[in-house]
C-alpha atoms as a PDB file:
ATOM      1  CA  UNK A   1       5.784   9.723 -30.016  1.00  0.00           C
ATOM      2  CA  UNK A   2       2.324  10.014 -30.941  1.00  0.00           C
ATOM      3  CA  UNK A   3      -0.780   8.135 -28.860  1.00  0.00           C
ATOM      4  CA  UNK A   4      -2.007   7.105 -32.348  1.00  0.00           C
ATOM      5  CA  UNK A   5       1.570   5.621 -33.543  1.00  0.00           C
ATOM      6  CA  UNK A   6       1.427   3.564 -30.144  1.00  0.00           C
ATOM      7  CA  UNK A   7       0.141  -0.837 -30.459  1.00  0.00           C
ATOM      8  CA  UNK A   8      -2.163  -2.825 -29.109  1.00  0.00           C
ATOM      9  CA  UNK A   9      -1.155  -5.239 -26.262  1.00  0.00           C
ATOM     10  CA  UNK A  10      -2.672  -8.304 -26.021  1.00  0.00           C
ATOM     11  CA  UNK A  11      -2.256 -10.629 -22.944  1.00  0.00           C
ATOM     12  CA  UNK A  12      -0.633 -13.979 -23.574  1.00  0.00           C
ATOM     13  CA  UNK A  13      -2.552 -17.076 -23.432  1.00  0.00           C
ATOM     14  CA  UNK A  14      -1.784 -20.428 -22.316  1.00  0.00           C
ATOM     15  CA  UNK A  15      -1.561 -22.003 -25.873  1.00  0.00           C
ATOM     16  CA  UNK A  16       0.213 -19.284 -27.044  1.00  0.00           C
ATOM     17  CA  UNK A  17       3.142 -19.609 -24.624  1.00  0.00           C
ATOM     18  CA  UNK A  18       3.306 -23.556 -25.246  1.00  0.00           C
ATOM     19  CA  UNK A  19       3.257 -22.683 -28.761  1.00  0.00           C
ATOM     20  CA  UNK A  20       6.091 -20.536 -28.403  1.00  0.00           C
ATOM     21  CA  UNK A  21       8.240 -22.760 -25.734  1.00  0.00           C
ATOM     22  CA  UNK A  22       7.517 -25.719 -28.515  1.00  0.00           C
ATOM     23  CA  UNK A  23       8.543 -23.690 -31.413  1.00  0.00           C
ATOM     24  CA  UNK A  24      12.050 -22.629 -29.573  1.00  0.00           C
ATOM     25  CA  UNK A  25      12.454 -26.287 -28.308  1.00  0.00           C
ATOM     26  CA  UNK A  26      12.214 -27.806 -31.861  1.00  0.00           C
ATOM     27  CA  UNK A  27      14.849 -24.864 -33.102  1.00  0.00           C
ATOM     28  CA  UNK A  28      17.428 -26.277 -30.396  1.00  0.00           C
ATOM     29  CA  UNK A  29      17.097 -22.431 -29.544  1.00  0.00           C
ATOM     30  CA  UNK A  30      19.154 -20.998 -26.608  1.00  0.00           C
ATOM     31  CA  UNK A  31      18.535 -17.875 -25.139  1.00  0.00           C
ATOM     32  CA  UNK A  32      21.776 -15.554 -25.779  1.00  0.00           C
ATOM     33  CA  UNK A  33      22.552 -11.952 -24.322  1.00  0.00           C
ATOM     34  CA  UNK A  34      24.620  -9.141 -25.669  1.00  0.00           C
ATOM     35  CA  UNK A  35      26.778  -6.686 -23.807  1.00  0.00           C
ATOM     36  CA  UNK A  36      29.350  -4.268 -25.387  1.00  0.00           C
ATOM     37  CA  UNK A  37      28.138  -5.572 -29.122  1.00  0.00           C
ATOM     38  CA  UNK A  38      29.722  -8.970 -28.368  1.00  0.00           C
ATOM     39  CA  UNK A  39      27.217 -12.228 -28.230  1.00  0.00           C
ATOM     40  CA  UNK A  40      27.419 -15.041 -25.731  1.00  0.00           C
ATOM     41  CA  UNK A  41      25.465 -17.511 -25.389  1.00  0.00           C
ATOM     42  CA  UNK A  42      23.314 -18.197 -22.528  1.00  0.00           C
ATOM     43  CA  UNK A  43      21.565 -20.738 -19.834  1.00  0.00           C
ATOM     44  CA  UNK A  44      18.976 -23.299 -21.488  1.00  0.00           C
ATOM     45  CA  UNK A  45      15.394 -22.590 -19.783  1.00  0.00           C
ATOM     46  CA  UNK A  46      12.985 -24.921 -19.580  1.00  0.00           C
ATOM     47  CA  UNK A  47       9.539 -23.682 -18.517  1.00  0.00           C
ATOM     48  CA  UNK A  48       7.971 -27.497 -18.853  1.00  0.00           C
ATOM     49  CA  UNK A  49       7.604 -27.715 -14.848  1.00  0.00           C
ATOM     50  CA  UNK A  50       5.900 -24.144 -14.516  1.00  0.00           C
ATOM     51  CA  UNK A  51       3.931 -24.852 -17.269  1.00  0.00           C
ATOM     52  CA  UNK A  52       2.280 -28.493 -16.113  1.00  0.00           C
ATOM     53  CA  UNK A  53       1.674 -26.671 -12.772  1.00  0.00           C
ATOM     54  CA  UNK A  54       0.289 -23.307 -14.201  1.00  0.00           C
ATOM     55  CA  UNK A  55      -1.758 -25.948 -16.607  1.00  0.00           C
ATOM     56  CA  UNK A  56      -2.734 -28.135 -13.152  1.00  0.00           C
ATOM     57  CA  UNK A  57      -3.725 -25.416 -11.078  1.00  0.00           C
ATOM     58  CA  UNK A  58      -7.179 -26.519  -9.912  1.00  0.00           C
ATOM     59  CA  UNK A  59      -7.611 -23.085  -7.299  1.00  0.00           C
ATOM     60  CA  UNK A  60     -10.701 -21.910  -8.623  1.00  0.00           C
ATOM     61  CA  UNK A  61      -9.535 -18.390  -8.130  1.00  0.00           C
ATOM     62  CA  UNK A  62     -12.583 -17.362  -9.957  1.00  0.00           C
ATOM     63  CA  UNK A  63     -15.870 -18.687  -8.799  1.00  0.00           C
ATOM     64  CA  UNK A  64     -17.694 -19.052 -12.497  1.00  0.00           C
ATOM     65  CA  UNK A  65     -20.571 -20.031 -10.866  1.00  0.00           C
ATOM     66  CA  UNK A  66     -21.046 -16.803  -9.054  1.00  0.00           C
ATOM     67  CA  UNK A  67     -19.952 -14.941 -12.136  1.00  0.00           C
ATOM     68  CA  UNK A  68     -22.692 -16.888 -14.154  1.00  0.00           C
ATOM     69  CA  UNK A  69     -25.623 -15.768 -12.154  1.00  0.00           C
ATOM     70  CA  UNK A  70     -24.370 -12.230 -11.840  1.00  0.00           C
ATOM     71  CA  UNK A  71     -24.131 -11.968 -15.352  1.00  0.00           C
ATOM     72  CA  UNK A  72     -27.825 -13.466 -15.888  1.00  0.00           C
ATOM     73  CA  UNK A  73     -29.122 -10.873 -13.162  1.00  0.00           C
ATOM     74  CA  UNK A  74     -27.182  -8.266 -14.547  1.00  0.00           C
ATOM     75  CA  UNK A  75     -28.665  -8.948 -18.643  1.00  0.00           C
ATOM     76  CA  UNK A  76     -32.485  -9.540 -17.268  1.00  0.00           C
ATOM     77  CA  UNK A  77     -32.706  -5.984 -15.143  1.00  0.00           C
ATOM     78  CA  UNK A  78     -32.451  -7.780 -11.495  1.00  0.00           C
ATOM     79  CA  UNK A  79     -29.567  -6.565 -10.427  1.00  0.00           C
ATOM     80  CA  UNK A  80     -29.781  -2.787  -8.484  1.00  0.00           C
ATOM     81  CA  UNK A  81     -27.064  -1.091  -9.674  1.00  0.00           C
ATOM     82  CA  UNK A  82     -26.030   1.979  -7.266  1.00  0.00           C
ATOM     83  CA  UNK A  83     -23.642   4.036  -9.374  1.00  0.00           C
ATOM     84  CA  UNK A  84     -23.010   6.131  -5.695  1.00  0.00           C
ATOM     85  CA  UNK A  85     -21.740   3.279  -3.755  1.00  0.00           C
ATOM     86  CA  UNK A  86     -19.679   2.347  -6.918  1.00  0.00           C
ATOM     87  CA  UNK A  87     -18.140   5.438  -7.342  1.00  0.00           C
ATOM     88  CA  UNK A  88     -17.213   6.032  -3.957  1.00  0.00           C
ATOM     89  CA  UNK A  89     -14.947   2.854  -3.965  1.00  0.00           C
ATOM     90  CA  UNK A  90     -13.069   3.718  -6.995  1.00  0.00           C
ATOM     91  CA  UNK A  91     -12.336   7.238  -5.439  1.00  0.00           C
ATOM     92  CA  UNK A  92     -11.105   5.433  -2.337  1.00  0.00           C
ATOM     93  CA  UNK A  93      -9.472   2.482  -4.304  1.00  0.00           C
ATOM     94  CA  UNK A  94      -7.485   5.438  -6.293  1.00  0.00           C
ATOM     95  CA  UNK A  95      -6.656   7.718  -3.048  1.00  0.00           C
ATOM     96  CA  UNK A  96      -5.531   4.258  -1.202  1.00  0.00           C
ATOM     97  CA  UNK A  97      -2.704   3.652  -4.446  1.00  0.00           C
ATOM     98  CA  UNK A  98      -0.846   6.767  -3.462  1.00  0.00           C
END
């Protein structure tokens, strides 16, 4: 298989995914498996729960606020930028994976 022949993966949004739950939901869809060439049918999912909690989640895993005035110093030439230091932890990021 060729690199060029291979697609494009997108990560799945939020929208997206209730999108797709709604447009399985108003099909009366039901997830079914296959095994020897012979169809059964499977168990009903519902991903309404894990969806109003994913949708809830008030965490704040990401501080935007922080992220905002990085950004700013980063655009107007304030923050230093040491390529060394940088480099060093994705060396020891990649040795620590093995």
């Amino acid at each position: 298989m060729s690199i060029d022949r291979t697609q494009k993966i997108t990560p799945a949004t939020l929208p997206e995914i209730r999108q797709s739950v709604a447009r399985r939901a108003d099909r009366g869809a039901t997830p079914t498996a296959s095994r020897s060439g012979s169809a059964r049918t499977g168990t009903r999912v519902s991903l309404n729960r894990q969806l109003q909690a994913f949708a809830a989640d008030d965490s704040q895993d990401i501080d935007y606020a922080r992220l905002d005035s990085i950004k700013s110093a980063l655009a107007a030439g304030e923050l230093p930028v040491d390529a060394d230091k940088i480099s060093r932890a994705l060396v020891a990021d990649m040795l620590s994976l093995n």
